[in-house]
Protein backbone atom coordinates (compact mmCIF):
# COMPACT_ATOMS: atom_id res chain seq x y z
CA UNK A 1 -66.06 -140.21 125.60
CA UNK A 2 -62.55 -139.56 126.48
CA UNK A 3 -59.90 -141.94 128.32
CA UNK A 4 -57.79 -140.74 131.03
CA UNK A 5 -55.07 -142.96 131.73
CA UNK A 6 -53.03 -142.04 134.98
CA UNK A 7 -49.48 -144.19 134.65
CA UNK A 8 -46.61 -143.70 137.64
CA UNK A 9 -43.73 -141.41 135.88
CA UNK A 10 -45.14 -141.88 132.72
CA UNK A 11 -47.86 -138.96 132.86
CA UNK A 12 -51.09 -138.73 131.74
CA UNK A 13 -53.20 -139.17 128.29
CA UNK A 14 -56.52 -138.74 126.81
CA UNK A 15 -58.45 -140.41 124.30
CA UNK A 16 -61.68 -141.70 122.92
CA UNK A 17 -63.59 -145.19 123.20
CA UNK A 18 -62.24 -145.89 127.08
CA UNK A 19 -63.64 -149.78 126.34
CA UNK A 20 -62.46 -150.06 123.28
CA UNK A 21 -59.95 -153.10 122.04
CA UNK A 22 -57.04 -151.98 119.95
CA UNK A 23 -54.97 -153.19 116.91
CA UNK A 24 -53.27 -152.33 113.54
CA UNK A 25 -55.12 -152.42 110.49
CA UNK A 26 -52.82 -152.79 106.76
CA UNK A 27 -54.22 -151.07 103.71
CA UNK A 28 -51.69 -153.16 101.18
CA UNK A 29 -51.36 -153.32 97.21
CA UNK A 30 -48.74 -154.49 95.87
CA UNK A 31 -45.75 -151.78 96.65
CA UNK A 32 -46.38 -151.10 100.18
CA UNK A 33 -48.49 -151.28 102.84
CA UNK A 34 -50.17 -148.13 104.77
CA UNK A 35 -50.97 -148.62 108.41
CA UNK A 36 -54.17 -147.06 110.81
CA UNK A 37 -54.78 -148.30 114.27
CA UNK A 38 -58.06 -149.96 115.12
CA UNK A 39 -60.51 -151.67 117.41
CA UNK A 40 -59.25 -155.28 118.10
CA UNK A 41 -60.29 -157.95 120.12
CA UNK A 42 -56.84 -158.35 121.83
CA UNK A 43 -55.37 -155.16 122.99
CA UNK A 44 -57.96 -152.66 125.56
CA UNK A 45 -57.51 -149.46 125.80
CA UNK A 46 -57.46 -148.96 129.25
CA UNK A 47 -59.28 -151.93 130.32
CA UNK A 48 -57.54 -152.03 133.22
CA UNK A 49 -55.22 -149.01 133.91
CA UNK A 50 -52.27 -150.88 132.41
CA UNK A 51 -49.56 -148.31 132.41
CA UNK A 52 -47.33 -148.25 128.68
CA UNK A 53 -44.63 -146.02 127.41
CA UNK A 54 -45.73 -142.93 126.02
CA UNK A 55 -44.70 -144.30 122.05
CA UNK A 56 -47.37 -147.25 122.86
CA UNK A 57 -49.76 -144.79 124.40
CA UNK A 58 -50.32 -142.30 121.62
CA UNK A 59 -50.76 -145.36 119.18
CA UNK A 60 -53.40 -146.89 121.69
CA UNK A 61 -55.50 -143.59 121.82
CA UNK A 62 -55.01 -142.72 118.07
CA UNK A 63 -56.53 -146.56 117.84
CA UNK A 64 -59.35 -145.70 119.44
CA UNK A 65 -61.13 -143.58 116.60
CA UNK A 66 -61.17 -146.84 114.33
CA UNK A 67 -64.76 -149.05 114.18
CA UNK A 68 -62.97 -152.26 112.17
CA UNK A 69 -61.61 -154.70 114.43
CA UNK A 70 -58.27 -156.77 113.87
CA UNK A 71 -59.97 -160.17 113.68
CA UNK A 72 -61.87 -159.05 110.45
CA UNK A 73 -59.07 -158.23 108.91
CA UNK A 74 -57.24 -161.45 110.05
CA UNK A 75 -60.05 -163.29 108.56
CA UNK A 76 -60.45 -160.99 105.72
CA UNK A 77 -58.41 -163.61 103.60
CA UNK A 78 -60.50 -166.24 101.50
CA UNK A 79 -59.00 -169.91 101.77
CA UNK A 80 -61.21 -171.12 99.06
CA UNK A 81 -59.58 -173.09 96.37
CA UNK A 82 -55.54 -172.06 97.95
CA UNK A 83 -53.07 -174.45 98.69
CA UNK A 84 -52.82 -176.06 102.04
CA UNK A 85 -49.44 -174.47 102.70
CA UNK A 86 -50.47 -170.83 101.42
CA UNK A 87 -53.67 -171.99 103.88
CA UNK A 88 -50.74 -172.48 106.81
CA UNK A 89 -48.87 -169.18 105.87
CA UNK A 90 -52.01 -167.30 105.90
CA UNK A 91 -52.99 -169.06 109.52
CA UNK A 92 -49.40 -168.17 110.75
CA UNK A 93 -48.94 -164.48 109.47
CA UNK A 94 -52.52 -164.21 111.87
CA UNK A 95 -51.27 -166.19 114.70
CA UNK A 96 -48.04 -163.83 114.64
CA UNK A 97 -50.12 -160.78 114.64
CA UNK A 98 -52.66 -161.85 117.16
CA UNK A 99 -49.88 -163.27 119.47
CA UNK A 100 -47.56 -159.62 119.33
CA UNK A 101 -50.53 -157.65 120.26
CA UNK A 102 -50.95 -159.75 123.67
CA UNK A 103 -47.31 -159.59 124.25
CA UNK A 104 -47.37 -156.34 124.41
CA UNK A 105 -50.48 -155.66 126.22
CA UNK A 106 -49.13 -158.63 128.75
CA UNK A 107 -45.35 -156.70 128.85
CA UNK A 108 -47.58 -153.00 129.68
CA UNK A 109 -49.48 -154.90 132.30
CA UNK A 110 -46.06 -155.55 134.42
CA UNK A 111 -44.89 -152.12 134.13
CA UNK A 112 -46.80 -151.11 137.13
CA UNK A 113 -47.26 -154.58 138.25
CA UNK A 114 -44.18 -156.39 138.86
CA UNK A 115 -45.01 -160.34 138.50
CA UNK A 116 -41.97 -162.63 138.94
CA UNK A 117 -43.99 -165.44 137.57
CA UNK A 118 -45.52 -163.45 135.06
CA UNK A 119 -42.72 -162.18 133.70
CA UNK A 120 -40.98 -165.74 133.59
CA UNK A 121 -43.96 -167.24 131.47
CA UNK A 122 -44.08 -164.69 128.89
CA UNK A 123 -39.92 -164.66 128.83
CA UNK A 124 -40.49 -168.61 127.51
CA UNK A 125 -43.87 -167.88 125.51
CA UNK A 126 -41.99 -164.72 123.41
CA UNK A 127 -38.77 -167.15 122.94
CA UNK A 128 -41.50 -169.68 121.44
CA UNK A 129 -43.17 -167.08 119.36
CA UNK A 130 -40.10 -165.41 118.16
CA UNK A 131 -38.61 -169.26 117.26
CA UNK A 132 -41.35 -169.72 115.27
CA UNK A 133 -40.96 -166.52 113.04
CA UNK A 134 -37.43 -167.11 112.72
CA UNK A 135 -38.24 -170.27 111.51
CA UNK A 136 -40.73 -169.01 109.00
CA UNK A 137 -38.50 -165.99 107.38
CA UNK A 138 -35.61 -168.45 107.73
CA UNK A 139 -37.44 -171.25 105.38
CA UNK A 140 -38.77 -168.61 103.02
CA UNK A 141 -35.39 -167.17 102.26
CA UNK A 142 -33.54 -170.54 102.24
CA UNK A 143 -35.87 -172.65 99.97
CA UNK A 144 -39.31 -170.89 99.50
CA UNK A 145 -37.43 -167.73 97.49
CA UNK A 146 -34.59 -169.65 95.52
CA UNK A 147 -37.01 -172.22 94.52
CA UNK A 148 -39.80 -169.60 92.61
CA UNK A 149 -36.51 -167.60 91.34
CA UNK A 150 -35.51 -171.05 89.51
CA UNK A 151 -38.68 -170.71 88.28
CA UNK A 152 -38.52 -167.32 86.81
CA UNK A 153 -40.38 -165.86 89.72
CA UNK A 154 -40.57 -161.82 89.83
CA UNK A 155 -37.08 -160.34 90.85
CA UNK A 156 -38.43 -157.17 91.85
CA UNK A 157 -40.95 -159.01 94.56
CA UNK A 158 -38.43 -161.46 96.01
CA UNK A 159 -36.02 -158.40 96.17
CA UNK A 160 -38.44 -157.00 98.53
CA UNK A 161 -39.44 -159.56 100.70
CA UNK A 162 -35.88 -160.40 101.43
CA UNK A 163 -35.20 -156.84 101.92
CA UNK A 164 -38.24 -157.11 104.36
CA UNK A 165 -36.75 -159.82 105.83
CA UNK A 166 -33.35 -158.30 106.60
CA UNK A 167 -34.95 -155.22 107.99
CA UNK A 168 -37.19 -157.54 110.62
CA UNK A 169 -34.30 -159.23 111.64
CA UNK A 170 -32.75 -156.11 113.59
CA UNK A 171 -35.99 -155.31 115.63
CA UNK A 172 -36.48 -159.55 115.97
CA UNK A 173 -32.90 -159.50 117.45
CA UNK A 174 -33.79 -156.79 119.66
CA UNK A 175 -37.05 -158.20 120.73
CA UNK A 176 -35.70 -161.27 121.30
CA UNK A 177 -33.27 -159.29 123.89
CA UNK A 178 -35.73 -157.27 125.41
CA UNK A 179 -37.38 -160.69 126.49
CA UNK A 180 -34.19 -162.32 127.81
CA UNK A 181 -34.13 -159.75 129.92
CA UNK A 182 -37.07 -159.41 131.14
CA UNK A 183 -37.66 -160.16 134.66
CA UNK A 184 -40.54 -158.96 136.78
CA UNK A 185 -41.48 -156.16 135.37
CA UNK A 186 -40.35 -152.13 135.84
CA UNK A 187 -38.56 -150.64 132.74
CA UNK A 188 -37.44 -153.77 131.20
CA UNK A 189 -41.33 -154.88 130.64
CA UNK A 190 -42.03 -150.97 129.25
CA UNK A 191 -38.75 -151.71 127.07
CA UNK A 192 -39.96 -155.22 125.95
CA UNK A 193 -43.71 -153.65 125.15
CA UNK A 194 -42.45 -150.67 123.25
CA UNK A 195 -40.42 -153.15 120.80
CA UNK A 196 -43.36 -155.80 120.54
CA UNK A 197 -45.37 -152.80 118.93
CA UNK A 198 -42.85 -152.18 116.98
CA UNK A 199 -42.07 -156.01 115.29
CA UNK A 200 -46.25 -155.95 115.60
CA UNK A 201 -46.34 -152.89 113.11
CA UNK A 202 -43.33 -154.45 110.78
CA UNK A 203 -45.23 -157.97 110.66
CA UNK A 204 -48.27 -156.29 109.71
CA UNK A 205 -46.73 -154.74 106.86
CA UNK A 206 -44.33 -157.43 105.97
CA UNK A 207 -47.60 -159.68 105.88
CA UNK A 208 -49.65 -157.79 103.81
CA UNK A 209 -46.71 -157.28 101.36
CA UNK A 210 -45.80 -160.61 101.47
CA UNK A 211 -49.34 -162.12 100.99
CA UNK A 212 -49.92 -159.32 98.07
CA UNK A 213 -46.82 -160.79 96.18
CA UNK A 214 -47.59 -164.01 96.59
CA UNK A 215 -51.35 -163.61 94.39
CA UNK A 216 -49.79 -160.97 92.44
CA UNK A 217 -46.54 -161.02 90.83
CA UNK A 218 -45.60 -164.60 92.24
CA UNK A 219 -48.50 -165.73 91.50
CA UNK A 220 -47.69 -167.42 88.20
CA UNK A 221 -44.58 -169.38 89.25
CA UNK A 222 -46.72 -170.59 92.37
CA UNK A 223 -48.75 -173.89 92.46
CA UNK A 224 -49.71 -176.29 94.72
CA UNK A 225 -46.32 -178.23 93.94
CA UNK A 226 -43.99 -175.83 95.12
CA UNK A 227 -46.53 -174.75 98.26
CA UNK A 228 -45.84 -178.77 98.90
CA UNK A 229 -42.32 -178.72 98.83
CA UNK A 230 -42.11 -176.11 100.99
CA UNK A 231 -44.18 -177.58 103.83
CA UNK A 232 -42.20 -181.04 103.47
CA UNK A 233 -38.91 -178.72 104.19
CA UNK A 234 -40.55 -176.68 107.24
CA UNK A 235 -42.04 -179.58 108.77
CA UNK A 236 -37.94 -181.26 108.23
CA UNK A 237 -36.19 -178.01 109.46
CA UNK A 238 -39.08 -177.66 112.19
CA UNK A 239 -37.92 -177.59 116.26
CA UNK A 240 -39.23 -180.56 118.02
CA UNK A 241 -41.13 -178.62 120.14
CA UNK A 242 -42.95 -176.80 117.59
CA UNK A 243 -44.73 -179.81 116.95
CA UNK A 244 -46.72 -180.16 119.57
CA UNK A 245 -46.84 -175.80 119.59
CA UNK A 246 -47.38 -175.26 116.00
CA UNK A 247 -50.62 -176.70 114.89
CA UNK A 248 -51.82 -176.06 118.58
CA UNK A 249 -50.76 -172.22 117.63
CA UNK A 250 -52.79 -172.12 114.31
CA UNK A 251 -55.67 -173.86 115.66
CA UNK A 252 -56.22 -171.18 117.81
CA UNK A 253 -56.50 -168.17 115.58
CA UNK A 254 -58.28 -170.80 112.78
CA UNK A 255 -61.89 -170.26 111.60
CA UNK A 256 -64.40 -173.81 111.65
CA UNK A 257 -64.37 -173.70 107.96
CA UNK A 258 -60.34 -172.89 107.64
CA UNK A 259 -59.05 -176.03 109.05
CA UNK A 260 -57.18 -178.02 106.18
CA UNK A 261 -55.16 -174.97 107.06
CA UNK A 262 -53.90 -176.51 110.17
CA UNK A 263 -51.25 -179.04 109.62
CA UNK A 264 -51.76 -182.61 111.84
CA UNK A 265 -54.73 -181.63 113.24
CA UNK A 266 -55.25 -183.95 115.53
CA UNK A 267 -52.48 -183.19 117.67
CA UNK A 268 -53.68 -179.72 116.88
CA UNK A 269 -56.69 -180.50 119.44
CA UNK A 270 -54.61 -182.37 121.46
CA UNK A 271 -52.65 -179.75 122.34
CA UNK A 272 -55.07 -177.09 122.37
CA UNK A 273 -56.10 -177.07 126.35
CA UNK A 274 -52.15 -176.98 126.76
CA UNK A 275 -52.17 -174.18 124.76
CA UNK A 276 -54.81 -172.17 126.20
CA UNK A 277 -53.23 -172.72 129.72
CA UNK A 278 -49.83 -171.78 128.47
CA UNK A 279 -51.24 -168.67 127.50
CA UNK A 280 -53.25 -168.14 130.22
CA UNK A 281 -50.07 -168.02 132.16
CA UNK A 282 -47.98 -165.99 130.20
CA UNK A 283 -50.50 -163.21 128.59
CA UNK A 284 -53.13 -163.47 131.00
């Protein structure tokens, strides 16, 4: 079954699957990460005519040949026996992924659909969302990293994920401006969904690398001491807000039986109706 997707001065494409949900899946070791597109339960292909830039479009339709689905591979990971902190990293590389697929679908949605109040709910929700990474890369390169290279951690693997790091920053900077200047949709919202796909791809890789290093060639520096320490100093260095948002945030992409994976949990279900709504509003 072929798609055929008509979008104003964007043109038209074809496809297969015109149902079908799209997403990225990672085939990692430990030296890189390959990437194929697949069926997901957060992006549609053509659900709903949503008009996207022709460098989302081909990756949408190439997506559709693909049978896995993004939440099996986001759930792919076993938290038996882990850490509760390598529990919360695992929760929040998912959360990230899950959360950049719906901005972008959200973004391609206001190309043809200018939304004034759409567009200023997903401005906040991507400034929230791209806090948060921040946040995350920031800790792991200012205490996370130096404290396993004290420990005679792998050069070679935190020489990569910093290198990572410093590569995400440029398309997190530009992200971040896309958003900002966002306003009810038109070209900026195509801009702002062309460069969500393209932190979503970067994540995915960065993730799988990251998580690969961490049972791998970190592995032996890396107990539940250290995974400690480093929750004490995100939870310190944490935003205010991101109390309330954060465990809300991993609640929502957590499994029943993945849940000492969510830090305070009971403000985790507190929050989670606010969560939902704030969602509703932003992504749709």
């Amino acid at each position: 079954m072929d798609i055929e997707m008509m979008f104003p001065s964007l043109g038209r494409f074809s496809g297969t699957f015109q149902s079908a949900a799209l997403g990225l899946r990672a085939t990692t070791n430990a030296r890189s990460t390959q990437f194929s597109v697949l069926q997901s339960p957060i992006l549609e292909c053509n659900s709903a005519g949503i008009a996207v830039p022709d460098a989302i479009s081909s990756r949408w339709t190439e997506a559709c040949r693909e049978t896995r689905t993004t939440q099996e591979l986001l759930m792919s990971h076993s938290f038996s026996g882990l850490p509760s902190g390598h529990q919360t990293m695992l929760l929040a590389h998912r959360a990230m992924v899950t959360d950049l697929a719906r901005i972008a679908e959200a973004a391609s949605r206001l190309i043809a659909a200018p939304d004034v109040t759409r567009g200023a709910a997903l401005r906040s929700y991507v400034a929230r969302v791209h806090a948060l990474i921040v946040h995350h890369h920031e800790g792991e390169d200012a205490f996370l990293w130096p404290r396993l290279r004290a420990l005679g951690a792998d050069e070679g693997a935190l020489a990569l994920l910093t290198a990572e790091h410093e590569e995400l920053d440029k398309f997190l900077h530009d992200w971040s401006r896309a958003a900002r200047e966002l306003g009810a949709g038109g070209v900026a919202a195509a801009e702002l969904a062309q460069i969500t796909m393209d932190v979503h791809e970067r994540i995915v890789a960065h993730a799988g690398d990251e998580e690969a290093e961490l049972n791998d060639r970190i592995a032996p520096v890396l107990d539940g001491a250290v995974w400690k320490e480093f929750e004490t100093y995100m939870r310190k260095t944490a935003p205010l807000w991101t109390l309330q948002f954060m465990p809300a945030w991993l609640l929502s992409v957590a499994a029943p039986d993945e849940l000492s994976g969510v830090p305070a949990l009971p403000i985790a279900r507190l929050f989670r109706g606010w969560l939902a709504r704030t969602q509703q509003t932003a992504l749709g």
